[in-house]
Protein backbone atom coordinates (compact mmCIF):
# COMPACT_ATOMS: atom_id res chain seq x y z
CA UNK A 1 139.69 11.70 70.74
CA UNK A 2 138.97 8.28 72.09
CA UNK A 3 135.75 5.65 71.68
CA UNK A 4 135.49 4.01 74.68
CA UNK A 5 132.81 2.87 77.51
CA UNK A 6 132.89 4.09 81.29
CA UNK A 7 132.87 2.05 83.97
CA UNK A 8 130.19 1.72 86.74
CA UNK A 9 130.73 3.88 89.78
CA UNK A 10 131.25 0.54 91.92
CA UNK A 11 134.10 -0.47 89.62
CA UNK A 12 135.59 3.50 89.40
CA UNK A 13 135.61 3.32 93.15
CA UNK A 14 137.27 0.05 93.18
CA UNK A 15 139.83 0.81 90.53
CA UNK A 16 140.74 4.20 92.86
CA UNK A 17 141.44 1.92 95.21
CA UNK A 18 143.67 -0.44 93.59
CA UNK A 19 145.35 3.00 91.84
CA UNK A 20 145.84 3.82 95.79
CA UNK A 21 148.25 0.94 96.11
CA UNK A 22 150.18 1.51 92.81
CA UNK A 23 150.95 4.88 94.62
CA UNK A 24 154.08 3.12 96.54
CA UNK A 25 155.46 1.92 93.30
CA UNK A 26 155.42 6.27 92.54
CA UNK A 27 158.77 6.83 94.86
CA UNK A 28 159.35 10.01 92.40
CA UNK A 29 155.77 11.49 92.45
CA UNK A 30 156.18 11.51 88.68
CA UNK A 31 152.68 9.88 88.09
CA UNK A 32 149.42 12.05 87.14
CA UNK A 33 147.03 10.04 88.78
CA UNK A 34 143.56 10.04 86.85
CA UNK A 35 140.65 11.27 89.14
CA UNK A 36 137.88 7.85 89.37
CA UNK A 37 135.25 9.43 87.82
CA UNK A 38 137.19 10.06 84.50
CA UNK A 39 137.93 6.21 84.44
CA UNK A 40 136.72 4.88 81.03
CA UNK A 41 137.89 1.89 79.04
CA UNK A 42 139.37 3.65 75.68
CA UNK A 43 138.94 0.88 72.67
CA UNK A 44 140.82 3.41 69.88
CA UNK A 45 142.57 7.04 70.15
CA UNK A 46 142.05 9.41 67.15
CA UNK A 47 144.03 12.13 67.88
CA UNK A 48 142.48 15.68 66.73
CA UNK A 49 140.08 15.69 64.62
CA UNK A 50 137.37 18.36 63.21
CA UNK A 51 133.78 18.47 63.75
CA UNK A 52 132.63 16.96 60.14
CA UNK A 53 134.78 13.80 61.14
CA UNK A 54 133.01 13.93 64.54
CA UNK A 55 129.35 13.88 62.67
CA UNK A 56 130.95 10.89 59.95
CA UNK A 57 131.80 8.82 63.27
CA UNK A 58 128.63 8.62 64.34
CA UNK A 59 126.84 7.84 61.11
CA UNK A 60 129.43 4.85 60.51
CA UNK A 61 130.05 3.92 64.16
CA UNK A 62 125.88 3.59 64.39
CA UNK A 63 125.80 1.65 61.16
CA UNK A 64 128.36 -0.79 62.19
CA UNK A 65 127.56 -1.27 66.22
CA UNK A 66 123.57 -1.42 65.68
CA UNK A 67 124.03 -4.86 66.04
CA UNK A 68 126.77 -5.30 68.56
CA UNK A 69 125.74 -7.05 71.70
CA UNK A 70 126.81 -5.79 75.29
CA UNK A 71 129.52 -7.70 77.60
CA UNK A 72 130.87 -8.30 80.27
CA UNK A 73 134.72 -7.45 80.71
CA UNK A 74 136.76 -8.95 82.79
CA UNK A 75 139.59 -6.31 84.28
CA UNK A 76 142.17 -8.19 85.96
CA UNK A 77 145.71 -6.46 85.02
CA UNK A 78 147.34 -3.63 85.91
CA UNK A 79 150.60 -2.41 84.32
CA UNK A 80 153.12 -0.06 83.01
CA UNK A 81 152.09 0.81 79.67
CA UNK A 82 154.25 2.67 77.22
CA UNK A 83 152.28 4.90 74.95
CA UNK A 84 154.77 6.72 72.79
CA UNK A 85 158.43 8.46 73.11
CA UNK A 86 156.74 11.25 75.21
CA UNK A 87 154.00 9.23 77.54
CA UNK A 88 153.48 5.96 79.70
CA UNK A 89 150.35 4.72 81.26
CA UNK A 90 149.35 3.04 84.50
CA UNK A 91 146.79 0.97 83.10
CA UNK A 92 143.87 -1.42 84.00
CA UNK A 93 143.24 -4.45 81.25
CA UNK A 94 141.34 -7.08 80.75
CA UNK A 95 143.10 -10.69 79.47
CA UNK A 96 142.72 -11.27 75.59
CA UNK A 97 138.76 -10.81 75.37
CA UNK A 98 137.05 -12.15 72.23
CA UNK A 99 134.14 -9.18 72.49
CA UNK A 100 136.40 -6.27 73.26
CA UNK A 101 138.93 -7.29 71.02
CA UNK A 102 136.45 -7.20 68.16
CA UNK A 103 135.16 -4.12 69.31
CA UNK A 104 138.62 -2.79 69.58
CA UNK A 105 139.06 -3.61 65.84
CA UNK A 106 135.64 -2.18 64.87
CA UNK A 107 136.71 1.00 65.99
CA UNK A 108 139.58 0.95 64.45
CA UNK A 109 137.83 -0.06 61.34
CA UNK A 110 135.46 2.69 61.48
CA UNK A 111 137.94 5.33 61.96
CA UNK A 112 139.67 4.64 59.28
CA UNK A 113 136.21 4.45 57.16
CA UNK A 114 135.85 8.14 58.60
CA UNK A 115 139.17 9.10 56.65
CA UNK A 116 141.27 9.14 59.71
CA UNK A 117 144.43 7.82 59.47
CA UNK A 118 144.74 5.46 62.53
CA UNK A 119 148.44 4.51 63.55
CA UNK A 120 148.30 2.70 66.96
CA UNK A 121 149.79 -0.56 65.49
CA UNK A 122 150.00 -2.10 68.60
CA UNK A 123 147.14 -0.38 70.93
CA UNK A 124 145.69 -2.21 73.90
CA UNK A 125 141.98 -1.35 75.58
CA UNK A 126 142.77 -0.21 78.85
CA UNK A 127 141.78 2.04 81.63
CA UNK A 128 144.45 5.06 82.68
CA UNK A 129 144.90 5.07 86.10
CA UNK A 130 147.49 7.34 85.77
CA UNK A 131 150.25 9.12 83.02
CA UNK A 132 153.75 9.73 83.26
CA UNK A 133 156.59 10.86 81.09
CA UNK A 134 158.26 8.28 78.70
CA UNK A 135 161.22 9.27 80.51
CA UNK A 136 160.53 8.72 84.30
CA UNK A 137 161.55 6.34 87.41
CA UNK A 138 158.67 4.83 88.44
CA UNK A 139 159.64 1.66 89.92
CA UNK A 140 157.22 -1.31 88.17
CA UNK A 141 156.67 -3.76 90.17
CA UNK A 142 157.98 -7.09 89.58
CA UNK A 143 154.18 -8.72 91.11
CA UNK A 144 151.51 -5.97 90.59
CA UNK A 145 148.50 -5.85 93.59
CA UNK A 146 145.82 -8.01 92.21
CA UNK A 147 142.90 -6.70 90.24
CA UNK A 148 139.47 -9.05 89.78
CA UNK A 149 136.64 -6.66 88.34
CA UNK A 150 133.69 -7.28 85.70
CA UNK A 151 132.23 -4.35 84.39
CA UNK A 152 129.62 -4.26 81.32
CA UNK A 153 130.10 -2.83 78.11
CA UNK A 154 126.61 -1.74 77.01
CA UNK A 155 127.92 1.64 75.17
CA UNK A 156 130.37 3.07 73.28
CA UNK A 157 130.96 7.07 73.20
CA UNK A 158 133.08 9.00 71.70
CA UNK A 159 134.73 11.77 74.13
CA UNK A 160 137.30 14.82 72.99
CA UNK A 161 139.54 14.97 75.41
CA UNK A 162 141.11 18.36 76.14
CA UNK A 163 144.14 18.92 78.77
CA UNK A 164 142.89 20.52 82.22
CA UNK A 165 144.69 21.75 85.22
CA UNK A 166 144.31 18.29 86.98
CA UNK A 167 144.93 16.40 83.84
CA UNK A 168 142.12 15.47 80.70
CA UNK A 169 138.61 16.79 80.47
CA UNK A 170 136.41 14.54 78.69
CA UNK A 171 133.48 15.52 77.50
CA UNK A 172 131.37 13.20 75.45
CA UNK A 173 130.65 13.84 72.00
CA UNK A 174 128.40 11.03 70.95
CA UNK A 175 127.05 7.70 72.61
CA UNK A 176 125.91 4.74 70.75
CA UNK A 177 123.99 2.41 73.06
CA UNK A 178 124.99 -1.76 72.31
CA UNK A 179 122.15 -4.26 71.84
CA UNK A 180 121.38 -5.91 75.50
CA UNK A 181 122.74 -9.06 76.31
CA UNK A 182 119.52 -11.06 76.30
């Protein structure tokens, strides 16, 4: 299960656009391109977890982001991303961010508070555009197609994520609203 924050519909339609491009770097068709209106900026993955972890979440994820301000993040990469042994990631960043990294590392610290053992050493926010096999040929570019978006954080919600015919459903679990940016 993933915290994260979804991007605006004007940014979803202009990351399935940019994910258009990255197509012609997919020679072998090997890439599970994520639909646009599943696009959502994941700060931590969980893994499985059961329901009275779910409700502990949300108490502690409340507690700690009550005071949180919303951002604005800047998305300006795109690249290859290896996940694990078995998956790799066409993925949407943002540069080194001072709010989302903090954020990032509040999640993390919360999960952990929730008695979940959280193992993604070196985990990056991003936005899947797309998933592949570890093992795969998809030919990353040497000079990816630029990328220049700003999209606001003003939420974080937790979603299970469940595999579907057309790759994840996510439905959302719980949504904690940041403080506004005023």
């Amino acid at each position: 299960m993933p915290f994260c924050f979804t991007a605006s519909r004007a940014v979803a339609r202009s990351l399935a656009d940019h994910a258009d491009t990255l197509c012609q770097f997919d020679k072998h068709v090997e890439v599970n391109w994520v639909d646009s209106e599943c696009y959502h900026l994941t700060l931590c993955f969980m893994g499985n977890i059961s329901l009275e972890q779910v409700d502990r979440l949300e108490q502690i994820a409340g507690k700690h982001l009550a005071d949180f301000r919303s951002f604005q993040v800047h998305i300006n990469t795109s690249q290859y991303y290896p996940v694990n042994k078995h998956l790799s990631l066409i993925a949407a960043m943002s540069p080194e961010h001072q709010a989302l990294s903090q954020l990032n590392k509040l999640m993390m610290q919360v999960a952990q508070e929730a008695g979940i053992a959280y193992t993604e050493e070196d985990f990056q926010p991003h936005i899947t555009l797309g998933r592949l096999p570890a093992e795969n040929r998809f030919n990353v570019p040497e000079h990816w197609p630029e990328l220049d978006l700003i999209s606001l954080a003003d939420e974080v919600i937790l979603y299970q994520s469940k595999p579907g015919e057309r790759g994840s459903i996510y439905t959302p679990l719980f949504e904690i609203p940041l403080q506004d940016m005023a």
